[in-house]
PDB file of N, CA and C in Angstrom:
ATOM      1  N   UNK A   1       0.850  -1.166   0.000  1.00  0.00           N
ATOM      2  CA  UNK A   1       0.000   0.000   0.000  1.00  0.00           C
ATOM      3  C   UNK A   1       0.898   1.232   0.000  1.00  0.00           C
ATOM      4  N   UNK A   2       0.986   2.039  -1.273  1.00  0.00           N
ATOM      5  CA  UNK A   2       1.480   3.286  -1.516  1.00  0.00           C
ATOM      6  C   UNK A   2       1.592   4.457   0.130  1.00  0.00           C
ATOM      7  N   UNK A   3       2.394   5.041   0.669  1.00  0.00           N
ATOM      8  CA  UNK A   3       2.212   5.803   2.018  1.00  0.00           C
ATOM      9  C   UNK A   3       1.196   7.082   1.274  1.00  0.00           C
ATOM     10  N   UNK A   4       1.385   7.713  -0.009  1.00  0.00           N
ATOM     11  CA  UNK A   4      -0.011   8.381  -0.020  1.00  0.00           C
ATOM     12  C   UNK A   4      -1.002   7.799   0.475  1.00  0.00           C
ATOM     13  N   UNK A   5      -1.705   6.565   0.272  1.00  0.00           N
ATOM     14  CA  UNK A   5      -2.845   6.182   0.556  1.00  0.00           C
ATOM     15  C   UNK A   5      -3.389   5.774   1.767  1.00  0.00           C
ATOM     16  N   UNK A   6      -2.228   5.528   3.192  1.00  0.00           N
ATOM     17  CA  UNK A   6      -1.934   5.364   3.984  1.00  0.00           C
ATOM     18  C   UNK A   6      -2.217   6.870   4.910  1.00  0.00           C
ATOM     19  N   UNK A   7      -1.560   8.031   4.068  1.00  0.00           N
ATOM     20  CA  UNK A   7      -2.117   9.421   4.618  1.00  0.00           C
ATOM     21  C   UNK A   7      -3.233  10.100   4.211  1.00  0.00           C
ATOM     22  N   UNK A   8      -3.497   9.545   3.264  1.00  0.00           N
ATOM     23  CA  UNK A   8      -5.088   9.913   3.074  1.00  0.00           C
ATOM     24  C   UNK A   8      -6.310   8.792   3.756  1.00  0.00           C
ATOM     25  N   UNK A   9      -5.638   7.526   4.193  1.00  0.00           N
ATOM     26  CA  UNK A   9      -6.793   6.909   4.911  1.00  0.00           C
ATOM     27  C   UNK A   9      -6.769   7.583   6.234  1.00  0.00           C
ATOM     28  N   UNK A  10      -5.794   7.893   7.076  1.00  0.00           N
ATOM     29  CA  UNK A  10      -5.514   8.676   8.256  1.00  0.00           C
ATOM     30  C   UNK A  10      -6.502   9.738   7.730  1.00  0.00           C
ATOM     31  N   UNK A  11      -6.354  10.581   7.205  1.00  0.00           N
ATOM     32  CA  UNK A  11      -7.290  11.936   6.960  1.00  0.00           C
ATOM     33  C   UNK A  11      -8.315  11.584   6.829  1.00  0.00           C
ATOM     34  N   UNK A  12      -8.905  10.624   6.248  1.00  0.00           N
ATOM     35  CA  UNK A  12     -10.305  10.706   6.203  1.00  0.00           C
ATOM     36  C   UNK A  12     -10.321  10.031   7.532  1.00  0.00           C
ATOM     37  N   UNK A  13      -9.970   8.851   8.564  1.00  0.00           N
ATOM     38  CA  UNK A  13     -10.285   8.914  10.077  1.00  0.00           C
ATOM     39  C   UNK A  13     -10.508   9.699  10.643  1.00  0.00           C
ATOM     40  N   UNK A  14      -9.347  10.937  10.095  1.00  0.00           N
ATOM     41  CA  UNK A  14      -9.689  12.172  11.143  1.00  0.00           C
ATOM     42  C   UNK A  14     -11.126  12.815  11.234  1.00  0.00           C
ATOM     43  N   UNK A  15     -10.988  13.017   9.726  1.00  0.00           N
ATOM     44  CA  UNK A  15     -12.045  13.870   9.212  1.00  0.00           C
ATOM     45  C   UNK A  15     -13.954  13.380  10.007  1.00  0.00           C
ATOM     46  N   UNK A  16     -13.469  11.800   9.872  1.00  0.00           N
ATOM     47  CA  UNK A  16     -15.081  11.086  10.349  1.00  0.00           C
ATOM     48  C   UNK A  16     -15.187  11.721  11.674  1.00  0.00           C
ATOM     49  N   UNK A  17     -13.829  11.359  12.628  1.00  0.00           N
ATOM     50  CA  UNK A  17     -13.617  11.570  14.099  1.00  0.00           C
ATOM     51  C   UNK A  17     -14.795  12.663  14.562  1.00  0.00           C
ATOM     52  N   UNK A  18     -13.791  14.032  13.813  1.00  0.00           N
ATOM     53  CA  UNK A  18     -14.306  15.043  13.684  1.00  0.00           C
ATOM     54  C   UNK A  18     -15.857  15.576  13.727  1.00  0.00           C
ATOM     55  N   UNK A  19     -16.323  14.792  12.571  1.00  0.00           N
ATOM     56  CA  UNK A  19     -17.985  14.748  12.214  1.00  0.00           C
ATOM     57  C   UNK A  19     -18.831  14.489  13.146  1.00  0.00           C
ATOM     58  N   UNK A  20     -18.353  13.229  13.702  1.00  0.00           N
ATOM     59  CA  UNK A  20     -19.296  12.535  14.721  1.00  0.00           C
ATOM     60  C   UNK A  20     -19.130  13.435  15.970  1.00  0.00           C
ATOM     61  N   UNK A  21     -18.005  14.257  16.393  1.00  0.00           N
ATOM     62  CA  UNK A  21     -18.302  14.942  17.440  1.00  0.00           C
ATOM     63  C   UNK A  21     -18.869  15.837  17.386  1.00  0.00           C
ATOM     64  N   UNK A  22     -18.899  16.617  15.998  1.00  0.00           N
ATOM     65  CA  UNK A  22     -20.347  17.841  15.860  1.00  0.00           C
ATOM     66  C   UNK A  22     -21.688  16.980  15.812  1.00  0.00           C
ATOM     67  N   UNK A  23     -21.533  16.142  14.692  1.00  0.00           N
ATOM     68  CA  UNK A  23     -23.152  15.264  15.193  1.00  0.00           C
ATOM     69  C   UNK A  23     -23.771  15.164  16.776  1.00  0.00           C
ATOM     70  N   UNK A  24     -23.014  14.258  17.551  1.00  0.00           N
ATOM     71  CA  UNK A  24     -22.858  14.402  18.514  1.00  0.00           C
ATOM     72  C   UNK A  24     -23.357  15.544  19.534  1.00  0.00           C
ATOM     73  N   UNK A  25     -22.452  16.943  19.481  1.00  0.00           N
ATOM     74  CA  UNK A  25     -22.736  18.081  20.162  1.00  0.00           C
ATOM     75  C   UNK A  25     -23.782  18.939  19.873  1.00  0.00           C
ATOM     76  N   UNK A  26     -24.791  18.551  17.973  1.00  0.00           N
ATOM     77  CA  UNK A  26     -25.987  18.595  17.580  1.00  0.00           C
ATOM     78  C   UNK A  26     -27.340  17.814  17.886  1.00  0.00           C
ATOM     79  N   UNK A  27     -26.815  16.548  18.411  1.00  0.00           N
ATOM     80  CA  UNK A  27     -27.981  16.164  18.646  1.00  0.00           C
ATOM     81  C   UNK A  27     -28.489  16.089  20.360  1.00  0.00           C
ATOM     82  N   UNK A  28     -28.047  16.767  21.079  1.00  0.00           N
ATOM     83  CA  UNK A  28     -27.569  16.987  22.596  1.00  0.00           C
ATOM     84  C   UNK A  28     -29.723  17.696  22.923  1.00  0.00           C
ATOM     85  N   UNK A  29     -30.181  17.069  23.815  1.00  0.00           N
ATOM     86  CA  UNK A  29     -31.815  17.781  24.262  1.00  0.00           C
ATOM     87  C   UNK A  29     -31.190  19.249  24.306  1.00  0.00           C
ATOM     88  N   UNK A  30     -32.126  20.110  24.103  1.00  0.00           N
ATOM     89  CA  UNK A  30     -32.027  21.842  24.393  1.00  0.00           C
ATOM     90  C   UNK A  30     -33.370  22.134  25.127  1.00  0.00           C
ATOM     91  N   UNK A  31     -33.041  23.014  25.857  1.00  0.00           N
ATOM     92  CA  UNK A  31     -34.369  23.827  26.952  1.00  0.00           C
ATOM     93  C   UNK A  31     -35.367  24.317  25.419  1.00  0.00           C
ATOM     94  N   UNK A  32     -36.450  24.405  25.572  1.00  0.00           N
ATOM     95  CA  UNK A  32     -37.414  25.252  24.853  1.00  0.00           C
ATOM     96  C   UNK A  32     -37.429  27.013  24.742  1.00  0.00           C
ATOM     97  N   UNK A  33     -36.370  27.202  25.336  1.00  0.00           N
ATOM     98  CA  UNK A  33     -36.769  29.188  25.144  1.00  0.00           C
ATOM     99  C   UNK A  33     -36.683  29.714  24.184  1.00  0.00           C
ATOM    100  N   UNK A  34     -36.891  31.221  24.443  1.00  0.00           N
ATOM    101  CA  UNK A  34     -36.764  31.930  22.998  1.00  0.00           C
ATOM    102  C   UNK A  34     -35.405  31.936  21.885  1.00  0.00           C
ATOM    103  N   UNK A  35     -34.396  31.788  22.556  1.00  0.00           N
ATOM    104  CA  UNK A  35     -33.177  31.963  21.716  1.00  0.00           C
ATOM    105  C   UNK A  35     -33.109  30.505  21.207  1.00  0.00           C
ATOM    106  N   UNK A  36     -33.320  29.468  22.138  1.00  0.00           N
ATOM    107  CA  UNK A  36     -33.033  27.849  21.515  1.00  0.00           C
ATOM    108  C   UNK A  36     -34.089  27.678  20.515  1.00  0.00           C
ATOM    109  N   UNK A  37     -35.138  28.408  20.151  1.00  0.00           N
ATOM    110  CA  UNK A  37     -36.033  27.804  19.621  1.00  0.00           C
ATOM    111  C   UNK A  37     -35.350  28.537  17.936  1.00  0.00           C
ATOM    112  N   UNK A  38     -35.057  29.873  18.151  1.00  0.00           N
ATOM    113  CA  UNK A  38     -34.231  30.895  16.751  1.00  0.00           C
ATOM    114  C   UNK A  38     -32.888  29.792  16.504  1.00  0.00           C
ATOM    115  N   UNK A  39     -32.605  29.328  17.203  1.00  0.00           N
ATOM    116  CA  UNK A  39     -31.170  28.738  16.997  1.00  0.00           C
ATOM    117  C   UNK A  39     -31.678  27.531  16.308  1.00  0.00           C
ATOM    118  N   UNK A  40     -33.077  26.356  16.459  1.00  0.00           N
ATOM    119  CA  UNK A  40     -33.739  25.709  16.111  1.00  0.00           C
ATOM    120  C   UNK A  40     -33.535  25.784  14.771  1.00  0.00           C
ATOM    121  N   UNK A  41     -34.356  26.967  14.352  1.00  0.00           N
ATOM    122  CA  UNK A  41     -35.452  27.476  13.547  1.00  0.00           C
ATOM    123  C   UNK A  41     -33.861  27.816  11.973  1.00  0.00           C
ATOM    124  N   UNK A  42     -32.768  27.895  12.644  1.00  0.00           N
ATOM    125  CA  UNK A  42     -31.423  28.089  11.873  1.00  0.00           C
ATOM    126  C   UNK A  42     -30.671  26.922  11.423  1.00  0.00           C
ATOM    127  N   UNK A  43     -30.759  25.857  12.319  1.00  0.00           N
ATOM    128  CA  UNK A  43     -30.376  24.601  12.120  1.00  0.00           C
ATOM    129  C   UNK A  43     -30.148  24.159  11.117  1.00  0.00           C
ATOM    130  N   UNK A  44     -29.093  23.727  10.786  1.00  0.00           N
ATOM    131  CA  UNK A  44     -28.938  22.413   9.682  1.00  0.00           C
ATOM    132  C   UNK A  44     -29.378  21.114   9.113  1.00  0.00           C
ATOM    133  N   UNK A  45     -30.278  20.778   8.658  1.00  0.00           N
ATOM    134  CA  UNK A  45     -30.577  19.370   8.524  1.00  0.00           C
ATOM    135  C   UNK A  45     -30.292  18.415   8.523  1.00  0.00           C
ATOM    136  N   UNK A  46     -29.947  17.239   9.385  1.00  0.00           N
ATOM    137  CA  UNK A  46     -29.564  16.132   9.326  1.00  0.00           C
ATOM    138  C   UNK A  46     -30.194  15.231   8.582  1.00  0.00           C
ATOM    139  N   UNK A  47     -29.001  14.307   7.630  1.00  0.00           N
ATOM    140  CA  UNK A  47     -29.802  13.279   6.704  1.00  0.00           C
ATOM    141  C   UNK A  47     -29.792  12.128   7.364  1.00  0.00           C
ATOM    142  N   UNK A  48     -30.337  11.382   7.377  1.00  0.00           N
ATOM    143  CA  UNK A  48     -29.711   9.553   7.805  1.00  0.00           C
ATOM    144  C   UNK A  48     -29.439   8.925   6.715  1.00  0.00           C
ATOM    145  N   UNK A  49     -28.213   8.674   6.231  1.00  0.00           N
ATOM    146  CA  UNK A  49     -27.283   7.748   4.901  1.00  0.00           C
ATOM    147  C   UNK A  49     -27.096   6.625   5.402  1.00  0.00           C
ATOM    148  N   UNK A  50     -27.769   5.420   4.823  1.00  0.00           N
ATOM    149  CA  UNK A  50     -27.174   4.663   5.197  1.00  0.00           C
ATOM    150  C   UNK A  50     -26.246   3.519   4.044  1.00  0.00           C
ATOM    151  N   UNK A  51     -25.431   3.139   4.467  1.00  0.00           N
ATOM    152  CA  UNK A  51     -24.513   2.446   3.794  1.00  0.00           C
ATOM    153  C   UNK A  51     -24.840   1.038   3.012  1.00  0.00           C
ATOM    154  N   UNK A  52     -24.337   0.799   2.102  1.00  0.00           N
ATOM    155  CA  UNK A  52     -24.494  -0.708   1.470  1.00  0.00           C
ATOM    156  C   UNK A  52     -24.246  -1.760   2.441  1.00  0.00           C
ATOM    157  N   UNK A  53     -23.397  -0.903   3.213  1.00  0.00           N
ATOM    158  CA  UNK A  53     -23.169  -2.581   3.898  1.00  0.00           C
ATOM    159  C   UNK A  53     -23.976  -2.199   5.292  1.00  0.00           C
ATOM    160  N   UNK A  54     -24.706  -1.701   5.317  1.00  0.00           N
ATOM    161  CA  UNK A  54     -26.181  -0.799   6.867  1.00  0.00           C
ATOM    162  C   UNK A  54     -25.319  -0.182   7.961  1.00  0.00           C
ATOM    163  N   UNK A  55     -24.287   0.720   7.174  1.00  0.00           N
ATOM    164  CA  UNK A  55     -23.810   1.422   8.528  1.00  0.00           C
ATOM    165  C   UNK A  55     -24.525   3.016   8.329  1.00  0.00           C
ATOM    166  N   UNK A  56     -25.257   3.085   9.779  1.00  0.00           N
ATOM    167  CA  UNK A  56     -25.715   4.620   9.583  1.00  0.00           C
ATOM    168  C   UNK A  56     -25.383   5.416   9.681  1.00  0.00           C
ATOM    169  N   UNK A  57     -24.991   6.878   8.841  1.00  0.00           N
ATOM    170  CA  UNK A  57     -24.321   7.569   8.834  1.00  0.00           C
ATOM    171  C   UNK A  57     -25.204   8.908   8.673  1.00  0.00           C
ATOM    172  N   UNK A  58     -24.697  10.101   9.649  1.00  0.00           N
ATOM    173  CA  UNK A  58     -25.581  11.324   9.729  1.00  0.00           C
ATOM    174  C   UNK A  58     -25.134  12.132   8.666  1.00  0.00           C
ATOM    175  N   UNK A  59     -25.800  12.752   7.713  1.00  0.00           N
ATOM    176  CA  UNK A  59     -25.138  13.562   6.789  1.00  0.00           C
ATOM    177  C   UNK A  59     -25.755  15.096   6.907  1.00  0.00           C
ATOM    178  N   UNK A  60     -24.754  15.878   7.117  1.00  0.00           N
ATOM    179  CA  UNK A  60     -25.105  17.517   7.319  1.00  0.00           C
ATOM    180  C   UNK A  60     -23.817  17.981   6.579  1.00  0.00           C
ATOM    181  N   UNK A  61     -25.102  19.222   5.919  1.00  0.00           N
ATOM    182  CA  UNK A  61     -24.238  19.884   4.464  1.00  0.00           C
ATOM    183  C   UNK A  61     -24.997  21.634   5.247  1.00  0.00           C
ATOM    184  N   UNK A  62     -23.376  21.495   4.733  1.00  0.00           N
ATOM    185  CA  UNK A  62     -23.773  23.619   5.156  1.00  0.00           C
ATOM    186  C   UNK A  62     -22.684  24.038   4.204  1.00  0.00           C
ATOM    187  N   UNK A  63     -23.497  24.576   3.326  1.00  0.00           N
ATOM    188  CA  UNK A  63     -22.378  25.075   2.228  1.00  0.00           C
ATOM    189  C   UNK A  63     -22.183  26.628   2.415  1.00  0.00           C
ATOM    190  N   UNK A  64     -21.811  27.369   3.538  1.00  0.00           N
ATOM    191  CA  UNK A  64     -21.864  28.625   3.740  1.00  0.00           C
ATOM    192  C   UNK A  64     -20.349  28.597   3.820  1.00  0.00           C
ATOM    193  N   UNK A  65     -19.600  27.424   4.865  1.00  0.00           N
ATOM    194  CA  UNK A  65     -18.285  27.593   4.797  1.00  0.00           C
ATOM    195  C   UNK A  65     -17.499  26.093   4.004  1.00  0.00           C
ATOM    196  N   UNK A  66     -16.689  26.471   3.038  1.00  0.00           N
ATOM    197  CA  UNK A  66     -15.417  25.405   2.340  1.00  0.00           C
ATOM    198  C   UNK A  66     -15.001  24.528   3.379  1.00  0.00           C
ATOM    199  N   UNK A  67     -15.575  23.749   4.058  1.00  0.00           N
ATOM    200  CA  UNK A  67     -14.669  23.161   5.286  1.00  0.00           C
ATOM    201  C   UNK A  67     -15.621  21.570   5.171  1.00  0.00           C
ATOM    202  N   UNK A  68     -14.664  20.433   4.972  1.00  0.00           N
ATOM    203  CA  UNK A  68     -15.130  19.152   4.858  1.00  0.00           C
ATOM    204  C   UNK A  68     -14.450  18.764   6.709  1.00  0.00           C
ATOM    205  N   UNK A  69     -15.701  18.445   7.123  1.00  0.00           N
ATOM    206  CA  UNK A  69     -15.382  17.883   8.513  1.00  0.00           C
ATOM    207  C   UNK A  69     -15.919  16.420   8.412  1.00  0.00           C
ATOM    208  N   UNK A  70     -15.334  15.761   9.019  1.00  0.00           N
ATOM    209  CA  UNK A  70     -15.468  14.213   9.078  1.00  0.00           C
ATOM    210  C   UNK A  70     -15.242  13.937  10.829  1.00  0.00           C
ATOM    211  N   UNK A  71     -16.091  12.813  11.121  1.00  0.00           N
ATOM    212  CA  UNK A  71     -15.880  12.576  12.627  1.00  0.00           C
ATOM    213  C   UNK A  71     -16.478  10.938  12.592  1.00  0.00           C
ATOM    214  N   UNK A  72     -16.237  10.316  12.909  1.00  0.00           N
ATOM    215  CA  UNK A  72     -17.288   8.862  13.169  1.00  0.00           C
ATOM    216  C   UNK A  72     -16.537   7.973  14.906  1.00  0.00           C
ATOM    217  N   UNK A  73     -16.879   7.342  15.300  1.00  0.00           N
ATOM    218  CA  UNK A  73     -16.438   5.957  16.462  1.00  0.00           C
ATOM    219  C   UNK A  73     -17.570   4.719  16.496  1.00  0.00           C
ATOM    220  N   UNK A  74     -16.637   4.208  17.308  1.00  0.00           N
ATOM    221  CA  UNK A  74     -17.277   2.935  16.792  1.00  0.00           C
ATOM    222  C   UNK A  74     -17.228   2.121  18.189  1.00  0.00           C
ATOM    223  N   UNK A  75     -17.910   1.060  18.216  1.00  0.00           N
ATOM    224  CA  UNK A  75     -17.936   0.300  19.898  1.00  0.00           C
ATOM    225  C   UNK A  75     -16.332  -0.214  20.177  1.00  0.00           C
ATOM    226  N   UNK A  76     -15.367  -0.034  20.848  1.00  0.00           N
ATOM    227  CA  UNK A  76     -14.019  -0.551  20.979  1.00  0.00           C
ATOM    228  C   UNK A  76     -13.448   0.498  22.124  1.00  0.00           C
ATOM    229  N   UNK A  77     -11.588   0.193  22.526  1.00  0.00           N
ATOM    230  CA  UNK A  77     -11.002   0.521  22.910  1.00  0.00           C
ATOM    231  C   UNK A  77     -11.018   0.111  24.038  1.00  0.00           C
ATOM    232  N   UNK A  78     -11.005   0.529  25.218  1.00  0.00           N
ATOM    233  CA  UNK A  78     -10.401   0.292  27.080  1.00  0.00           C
ATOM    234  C   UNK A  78     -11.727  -0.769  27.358  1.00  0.00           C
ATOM    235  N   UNK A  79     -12.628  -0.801  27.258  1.00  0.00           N
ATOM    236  CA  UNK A  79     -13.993  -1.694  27.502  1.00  0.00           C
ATOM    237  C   UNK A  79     -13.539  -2.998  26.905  1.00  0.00           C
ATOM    238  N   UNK A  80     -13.363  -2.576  25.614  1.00  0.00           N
ATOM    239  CA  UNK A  80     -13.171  -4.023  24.924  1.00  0.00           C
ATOM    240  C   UNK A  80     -11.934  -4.600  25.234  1.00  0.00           C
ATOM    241  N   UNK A  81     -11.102  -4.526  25.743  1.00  0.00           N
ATOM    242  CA  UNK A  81      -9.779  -4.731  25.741  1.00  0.00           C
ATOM    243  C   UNK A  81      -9.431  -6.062  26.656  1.00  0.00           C
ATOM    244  N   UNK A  82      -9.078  -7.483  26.628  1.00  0.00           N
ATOM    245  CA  UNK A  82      -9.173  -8.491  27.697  1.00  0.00           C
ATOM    246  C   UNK A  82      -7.878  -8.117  28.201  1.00  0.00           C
ATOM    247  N   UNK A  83      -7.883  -9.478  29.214  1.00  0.00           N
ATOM    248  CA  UNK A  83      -6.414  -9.053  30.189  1.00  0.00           C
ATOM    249  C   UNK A  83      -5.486  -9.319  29.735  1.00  0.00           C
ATOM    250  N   UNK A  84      -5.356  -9.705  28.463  1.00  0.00           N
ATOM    251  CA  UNK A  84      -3.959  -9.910  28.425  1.00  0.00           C
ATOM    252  C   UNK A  84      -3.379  -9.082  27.083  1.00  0.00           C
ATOM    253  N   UNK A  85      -4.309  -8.092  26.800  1.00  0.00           N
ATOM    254  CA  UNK A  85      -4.204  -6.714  26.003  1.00  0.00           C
ATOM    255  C   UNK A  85      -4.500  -5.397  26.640  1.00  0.00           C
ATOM    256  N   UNK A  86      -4.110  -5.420  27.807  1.00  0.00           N
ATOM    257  CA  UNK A  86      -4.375  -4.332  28.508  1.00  0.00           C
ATOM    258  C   UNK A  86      -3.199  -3.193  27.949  1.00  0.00           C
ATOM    259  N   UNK A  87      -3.848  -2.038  27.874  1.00  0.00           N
ATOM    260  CA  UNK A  87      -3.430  -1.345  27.708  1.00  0.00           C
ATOM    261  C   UNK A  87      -3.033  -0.612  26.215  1.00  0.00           C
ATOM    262  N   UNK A  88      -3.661  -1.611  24.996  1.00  0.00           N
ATOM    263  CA  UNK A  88      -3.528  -1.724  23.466  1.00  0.00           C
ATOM    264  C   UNK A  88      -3.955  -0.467  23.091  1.00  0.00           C
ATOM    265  N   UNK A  89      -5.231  -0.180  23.667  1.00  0.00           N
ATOM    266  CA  UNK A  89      -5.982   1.119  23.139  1.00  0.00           C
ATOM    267  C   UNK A  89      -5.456   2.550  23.353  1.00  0.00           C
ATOM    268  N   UNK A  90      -4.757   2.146  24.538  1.00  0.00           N
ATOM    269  CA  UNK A  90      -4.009   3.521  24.734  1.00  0.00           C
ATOM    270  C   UNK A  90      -2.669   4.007  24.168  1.00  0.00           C
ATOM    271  N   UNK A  91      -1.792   2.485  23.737  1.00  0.00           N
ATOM    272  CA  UNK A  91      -0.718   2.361  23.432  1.00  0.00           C
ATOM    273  C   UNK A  91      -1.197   2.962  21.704  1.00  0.00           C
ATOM    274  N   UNK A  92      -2.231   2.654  21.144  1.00  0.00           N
ATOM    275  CA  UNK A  92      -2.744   2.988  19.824  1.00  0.00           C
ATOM    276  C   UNK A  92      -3.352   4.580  19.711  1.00  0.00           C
ATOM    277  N   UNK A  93      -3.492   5.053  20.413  1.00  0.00           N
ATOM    278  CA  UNK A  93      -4.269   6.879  20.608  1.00  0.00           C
ATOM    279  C   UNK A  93      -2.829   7.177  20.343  1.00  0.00           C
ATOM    280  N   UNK A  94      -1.857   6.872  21.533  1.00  0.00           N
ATOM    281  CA  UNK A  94      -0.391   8.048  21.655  1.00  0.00           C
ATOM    282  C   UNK A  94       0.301   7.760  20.396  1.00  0.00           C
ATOM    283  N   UNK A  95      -0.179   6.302  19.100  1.00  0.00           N
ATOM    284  CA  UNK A  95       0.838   6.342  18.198  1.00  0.00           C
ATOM    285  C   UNK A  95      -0.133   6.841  17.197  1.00  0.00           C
ATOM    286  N   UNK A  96      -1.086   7.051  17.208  1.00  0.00           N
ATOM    287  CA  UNK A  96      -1.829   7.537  16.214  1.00  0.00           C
ATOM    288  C   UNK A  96      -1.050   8.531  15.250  1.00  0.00           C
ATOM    289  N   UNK A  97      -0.154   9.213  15.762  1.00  0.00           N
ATOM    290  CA  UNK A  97       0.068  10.714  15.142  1.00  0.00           C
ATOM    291  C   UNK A  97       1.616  10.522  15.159  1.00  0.00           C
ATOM    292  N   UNK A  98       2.481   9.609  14.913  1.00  0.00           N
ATOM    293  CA  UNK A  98       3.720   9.601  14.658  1.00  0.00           C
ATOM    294  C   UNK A  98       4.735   8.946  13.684  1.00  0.00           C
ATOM    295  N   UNK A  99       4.087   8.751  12.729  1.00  0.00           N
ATOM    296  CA  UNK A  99       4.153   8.811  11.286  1.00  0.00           C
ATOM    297  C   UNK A  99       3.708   7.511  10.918  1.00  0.00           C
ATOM    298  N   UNK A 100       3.597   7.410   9.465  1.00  0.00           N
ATOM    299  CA  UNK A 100       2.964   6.683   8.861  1.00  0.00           C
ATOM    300  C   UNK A 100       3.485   6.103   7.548  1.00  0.00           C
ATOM    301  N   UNK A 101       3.925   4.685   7.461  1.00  0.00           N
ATOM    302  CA  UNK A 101       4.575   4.631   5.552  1.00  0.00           C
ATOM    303  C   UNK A 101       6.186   5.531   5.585  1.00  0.00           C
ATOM    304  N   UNK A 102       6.168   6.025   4.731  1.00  0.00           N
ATOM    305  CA  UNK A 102       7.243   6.848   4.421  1.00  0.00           C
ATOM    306  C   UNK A 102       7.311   8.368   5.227  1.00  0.00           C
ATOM    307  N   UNK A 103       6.523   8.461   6.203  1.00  0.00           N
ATOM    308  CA  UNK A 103       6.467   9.327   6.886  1.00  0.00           C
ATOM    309  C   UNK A 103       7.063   9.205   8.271  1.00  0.00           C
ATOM    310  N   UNK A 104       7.918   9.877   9.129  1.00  0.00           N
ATOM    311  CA  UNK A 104       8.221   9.774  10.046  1.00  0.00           C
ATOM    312  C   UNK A 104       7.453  10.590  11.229  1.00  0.00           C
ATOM    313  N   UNK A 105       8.098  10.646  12.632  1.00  0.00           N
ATOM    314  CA  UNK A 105       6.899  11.388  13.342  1.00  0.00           C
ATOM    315  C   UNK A 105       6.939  12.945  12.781  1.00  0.00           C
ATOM    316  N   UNK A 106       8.134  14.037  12.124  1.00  0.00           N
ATOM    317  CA  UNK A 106       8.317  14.488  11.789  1.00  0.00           C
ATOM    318  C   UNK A 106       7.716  15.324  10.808  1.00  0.00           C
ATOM    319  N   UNK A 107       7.575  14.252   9.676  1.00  0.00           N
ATOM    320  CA  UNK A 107       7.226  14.507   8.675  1.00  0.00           C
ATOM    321  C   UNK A 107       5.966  14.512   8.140  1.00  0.00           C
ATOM    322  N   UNK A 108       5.325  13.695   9.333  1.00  0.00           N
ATOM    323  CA  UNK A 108       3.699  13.321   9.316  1.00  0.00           C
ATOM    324  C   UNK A 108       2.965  14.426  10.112  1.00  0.00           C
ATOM    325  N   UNK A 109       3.895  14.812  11.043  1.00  0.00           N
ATOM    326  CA  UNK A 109       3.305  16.275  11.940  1.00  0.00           C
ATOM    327  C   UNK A 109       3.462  17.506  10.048  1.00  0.00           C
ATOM    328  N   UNK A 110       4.509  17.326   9.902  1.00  0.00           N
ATOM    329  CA  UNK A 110       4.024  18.336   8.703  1.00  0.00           C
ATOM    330  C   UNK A 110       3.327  18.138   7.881  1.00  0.00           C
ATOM    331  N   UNK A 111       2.804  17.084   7.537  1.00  0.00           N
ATOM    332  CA  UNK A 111       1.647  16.786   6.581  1.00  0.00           C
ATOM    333  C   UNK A 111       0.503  16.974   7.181  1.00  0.00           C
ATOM    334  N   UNK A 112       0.937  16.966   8.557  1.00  0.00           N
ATOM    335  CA  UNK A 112      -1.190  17.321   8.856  1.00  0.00           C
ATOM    336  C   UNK A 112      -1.185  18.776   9.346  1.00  0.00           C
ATOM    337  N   UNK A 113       0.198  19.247  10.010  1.00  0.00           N
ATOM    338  CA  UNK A 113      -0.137  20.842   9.644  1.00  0.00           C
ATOM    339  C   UNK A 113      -0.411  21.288   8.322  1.00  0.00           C
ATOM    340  N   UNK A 114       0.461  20.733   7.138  1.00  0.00           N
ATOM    341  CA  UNK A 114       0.241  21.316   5.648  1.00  0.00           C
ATOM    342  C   UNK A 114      -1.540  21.517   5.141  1.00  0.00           C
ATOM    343  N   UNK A 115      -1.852  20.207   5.586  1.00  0.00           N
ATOM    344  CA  UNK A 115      -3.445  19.929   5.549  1.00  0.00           C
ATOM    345  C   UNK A 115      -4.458  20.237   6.436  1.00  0.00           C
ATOM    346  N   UNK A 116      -3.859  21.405   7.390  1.00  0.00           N
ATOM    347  CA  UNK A 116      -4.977  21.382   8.059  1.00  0.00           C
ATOM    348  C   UNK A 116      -5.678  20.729   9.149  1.00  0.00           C
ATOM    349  N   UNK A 117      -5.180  19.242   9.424  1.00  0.00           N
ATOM    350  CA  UNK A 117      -5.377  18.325   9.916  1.00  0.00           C
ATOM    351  C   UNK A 117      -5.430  18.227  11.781  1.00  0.00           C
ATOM    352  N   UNK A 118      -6.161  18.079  12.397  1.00  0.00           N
ATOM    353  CA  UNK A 118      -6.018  18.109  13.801  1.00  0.00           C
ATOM    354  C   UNK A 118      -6.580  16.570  14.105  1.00  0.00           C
ATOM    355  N   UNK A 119      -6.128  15.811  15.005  1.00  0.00           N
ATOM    356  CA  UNK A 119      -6.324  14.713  15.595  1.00  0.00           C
ATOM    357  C   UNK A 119      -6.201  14.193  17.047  1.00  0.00           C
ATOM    358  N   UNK A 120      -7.476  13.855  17.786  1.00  0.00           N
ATOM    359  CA  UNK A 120      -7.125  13.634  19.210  1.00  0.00           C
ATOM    360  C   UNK A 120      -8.544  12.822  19.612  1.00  0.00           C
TER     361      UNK A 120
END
């Protein structure tokens, strides 16, 4: 597997990461008052996409600003983890971001500053 394709599968992880935590911080109950209801009434539409293979996916389009955000998770990490992988999930967060393919930790920090890229 080419390390381009390797840094563009990383980017689009990020990008889902990303998504799902605005989904997320959008679909949160709100009080009924006057300002929540204008803030309502402004809202973005959420689609429900769902996938060929039935994964559901929230789709919100706001074409006011150029900015592709991506966010998704999934059931895993410290829960799932038995005893004799303790500690995998965490050992996998801190390497997330220290290079990739032909990228070193270096060089991969400059590819996701170049791009824009934030991950955590």
């Amino acid at each position: 597997m080419s390390n381009n394709i390797l840094f563009y599968k990383a980017l689009n992880f990020l990008i889902l990461v990303i998504a799902l935590i605005f989904i997320q911080s959008c679909s949160l109950p709100v009080k009924t008052t006057m300002e929540q209801e204008r803030r309502q009434e402004n809202a973005v539409p959420i689609q429900l996409v769902t996938s060929a293979k039935g994964i559901d996916i929230w789709l919100i389009e706001d074409h006011t600003i150029p900015v592709i955000s991506v966010d998704f998770s999934f059931a895993g990490g410290m829960a799932f983890e038995t005893e004799n992988k303790m500690g995998l999930s965490y050992m996998l967060s801190v390497m997330m971001d220290e290079g990739a393919g032909k990228y070193d930790s270096q060089s991969f920090q400059k590819q996701l500053e170049d791009y824009v890229i934030g991950m955590s």
